[in-house]
C-alpha atoms as a PDB file:
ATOM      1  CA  UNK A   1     119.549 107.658 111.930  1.00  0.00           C
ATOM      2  CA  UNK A   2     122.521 106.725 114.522  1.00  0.00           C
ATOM      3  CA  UNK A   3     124.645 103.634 113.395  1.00  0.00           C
ATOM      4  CA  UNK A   4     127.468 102.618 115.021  1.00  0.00           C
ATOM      5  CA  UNK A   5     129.190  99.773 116.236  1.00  0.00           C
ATOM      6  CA  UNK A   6     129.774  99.405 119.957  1.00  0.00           C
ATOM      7  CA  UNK A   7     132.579  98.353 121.810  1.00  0.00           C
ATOM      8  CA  UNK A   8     132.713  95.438 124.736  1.00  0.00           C
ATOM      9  CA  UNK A   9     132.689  98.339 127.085  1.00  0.00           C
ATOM     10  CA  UNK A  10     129.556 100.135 125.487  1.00  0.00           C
ATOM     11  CA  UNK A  11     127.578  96.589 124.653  1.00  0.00           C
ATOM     12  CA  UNK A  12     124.073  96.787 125.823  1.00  0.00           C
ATOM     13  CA  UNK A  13     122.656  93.862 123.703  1.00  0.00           C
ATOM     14  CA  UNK A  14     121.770  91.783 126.960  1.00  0.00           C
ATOM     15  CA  UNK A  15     118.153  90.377 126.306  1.00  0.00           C
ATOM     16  CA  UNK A  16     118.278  90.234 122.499  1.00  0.00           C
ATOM     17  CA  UNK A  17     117.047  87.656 120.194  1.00  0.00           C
ATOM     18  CA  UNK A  18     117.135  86.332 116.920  1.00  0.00           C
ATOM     19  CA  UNK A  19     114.944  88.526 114.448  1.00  0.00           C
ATOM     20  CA  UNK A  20     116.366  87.802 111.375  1.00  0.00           C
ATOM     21  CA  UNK A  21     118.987  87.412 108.891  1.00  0.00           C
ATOM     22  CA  UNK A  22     121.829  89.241 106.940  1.00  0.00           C
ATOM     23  CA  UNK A  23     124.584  87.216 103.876  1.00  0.00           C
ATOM     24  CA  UNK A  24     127.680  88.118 104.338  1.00  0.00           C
ATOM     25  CA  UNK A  25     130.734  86.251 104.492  1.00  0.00           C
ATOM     26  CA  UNK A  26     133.279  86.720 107.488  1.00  0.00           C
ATOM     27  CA  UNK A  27     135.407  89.205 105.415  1.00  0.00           C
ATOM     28  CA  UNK A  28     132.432  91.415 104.248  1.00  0.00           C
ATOM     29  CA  UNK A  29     131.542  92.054 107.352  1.00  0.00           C
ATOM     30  CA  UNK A  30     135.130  92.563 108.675  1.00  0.00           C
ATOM     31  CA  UNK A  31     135.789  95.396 105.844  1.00  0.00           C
ATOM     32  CA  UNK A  32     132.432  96.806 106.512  1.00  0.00           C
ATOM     33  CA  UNK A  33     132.552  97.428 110.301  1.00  0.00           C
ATOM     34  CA  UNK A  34     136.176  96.156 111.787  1.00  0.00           C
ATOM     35  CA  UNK A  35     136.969  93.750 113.986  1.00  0.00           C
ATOM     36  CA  UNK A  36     134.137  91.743 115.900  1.00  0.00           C
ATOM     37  CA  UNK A  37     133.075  93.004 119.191  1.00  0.00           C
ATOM     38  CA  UNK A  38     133.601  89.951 120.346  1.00  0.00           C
ATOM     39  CA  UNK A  39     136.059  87.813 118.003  1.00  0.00           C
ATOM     40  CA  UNK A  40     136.508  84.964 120.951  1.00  0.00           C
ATOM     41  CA  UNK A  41     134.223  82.003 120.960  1.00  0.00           C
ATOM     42  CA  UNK A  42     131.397  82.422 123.510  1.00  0.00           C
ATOM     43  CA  UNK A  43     131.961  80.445 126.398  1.00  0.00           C
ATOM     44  CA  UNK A  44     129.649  77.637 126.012  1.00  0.00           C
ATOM     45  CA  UNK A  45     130.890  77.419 122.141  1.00  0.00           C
ATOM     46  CA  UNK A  46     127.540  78.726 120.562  1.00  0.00           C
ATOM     47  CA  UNK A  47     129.317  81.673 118.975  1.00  0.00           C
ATOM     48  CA  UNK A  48     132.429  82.191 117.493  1.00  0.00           C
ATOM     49  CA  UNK A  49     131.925  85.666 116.986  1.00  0.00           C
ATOM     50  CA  UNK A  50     129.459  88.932 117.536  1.00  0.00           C
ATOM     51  CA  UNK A  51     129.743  92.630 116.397  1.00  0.00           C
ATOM     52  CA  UNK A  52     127.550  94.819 118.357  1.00  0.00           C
ATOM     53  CA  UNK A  53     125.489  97.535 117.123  1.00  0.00           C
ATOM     54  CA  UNK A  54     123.265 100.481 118.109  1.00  0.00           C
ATOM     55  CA  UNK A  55     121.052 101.373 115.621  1.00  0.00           C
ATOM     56  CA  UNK A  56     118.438 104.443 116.450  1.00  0.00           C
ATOM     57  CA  UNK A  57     119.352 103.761 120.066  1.00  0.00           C
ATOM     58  CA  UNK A  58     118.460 100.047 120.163  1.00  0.00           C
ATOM     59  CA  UNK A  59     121.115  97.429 120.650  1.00  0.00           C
ATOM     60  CA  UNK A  60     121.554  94.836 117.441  1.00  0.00           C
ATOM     61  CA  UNK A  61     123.773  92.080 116.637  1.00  0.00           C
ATOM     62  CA  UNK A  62     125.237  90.159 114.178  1.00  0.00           C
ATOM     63  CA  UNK A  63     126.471  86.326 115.167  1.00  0.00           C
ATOM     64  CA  UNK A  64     127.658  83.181 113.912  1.00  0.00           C
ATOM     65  CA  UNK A  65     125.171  80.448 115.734  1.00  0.00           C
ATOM     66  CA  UNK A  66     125.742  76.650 116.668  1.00  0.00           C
ATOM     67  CA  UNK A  67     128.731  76.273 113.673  1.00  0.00           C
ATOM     68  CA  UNK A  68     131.512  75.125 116.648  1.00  0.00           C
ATOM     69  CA  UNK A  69     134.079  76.169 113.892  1.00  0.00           C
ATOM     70  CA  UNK A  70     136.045  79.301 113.575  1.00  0.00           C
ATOM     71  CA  UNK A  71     137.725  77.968 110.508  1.00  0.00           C
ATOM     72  CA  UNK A  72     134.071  77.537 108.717  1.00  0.00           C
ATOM     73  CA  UNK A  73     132.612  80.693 110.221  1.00  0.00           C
ATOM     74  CA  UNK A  74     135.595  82.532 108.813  1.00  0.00           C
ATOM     75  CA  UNK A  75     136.039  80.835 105.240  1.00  0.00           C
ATOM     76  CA  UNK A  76     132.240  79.180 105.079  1.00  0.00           C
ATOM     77  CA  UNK A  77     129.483  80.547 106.835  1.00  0.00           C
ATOM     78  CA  UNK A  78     127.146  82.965 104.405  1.00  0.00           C
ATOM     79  CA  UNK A  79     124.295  83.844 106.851  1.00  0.00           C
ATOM     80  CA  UNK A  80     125.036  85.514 109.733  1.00  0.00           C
ATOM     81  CA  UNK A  81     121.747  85.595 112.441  1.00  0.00           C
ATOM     82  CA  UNK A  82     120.748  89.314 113.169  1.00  0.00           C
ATOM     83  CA  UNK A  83     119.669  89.868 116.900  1.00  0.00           C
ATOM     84  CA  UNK A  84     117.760  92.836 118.664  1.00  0.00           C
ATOM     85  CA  UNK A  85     115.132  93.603 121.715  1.00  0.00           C
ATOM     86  CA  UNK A  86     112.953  95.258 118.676  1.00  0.00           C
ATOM     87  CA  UNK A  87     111.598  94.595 115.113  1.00  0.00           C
ATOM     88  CA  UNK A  88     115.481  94.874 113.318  1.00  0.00           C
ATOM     89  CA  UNK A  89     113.920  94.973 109.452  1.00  0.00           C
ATOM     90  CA  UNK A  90     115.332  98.828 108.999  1.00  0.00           C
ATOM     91  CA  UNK A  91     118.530  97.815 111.100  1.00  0.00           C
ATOM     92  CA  UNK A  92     118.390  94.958 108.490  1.00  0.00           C
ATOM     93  CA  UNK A  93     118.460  96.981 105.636  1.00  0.00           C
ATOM     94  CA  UNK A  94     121.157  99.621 106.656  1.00  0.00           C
ATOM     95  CA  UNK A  95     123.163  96.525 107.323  1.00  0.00           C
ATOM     96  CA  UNK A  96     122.541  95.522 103.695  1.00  0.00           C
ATOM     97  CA  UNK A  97     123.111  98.690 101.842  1.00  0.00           C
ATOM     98  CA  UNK A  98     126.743  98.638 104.031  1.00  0.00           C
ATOM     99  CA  UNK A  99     127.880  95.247 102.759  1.00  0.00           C
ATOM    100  CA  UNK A 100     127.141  96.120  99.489  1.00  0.00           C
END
């Protein structure tokens, strides 16, 4: 199974949606995959930020959602929405047994 996480230049994840869930805090994830893909907030505010995956050549992402505070994302925020064009439980559960 391919994992990896894109860069803004290799992002495909247009037309994705919410299909679940992952807990992490901000620094979990940050240790487990690097720097966001995109660690600006969105510009209408929605999201401060969004790693982008391909998993088994689908796009996936992980993303803060409506918390209009980097400072709460970062040091707060425990459940991060998990986004894809496809059903994302596997993706889901790789991205689990990486965190831990």
């Amino acid at each position: 199974m391919r994992f990896k996480v894109l860069t803004r230049e290799e992002d495909n994840s247009t037309g994705t949606s919410l299909k679940g869930y992952v807990n992490a805090t901000y620094d979990q994830l940050i240790k487990a995959f690097g720097e966001p893909t995109y660690p600006n907030e969105s510009g209408d505010g929605k999201v401060q930020f969004e790693w982008v995956f391909e998993y088994d050549g689908e796009p996936f992402t992980v993303y803060d959602w409506k918390t209009y505070d980097r400072e709460y994302t970062i040091n707060g925020l425990t459940r991060w929405n998990v986004g894809g064009s496809s059903n994302a439980e596997r993706f889901i559960a790789k991205l689990k047994s990486l965190l831990k």
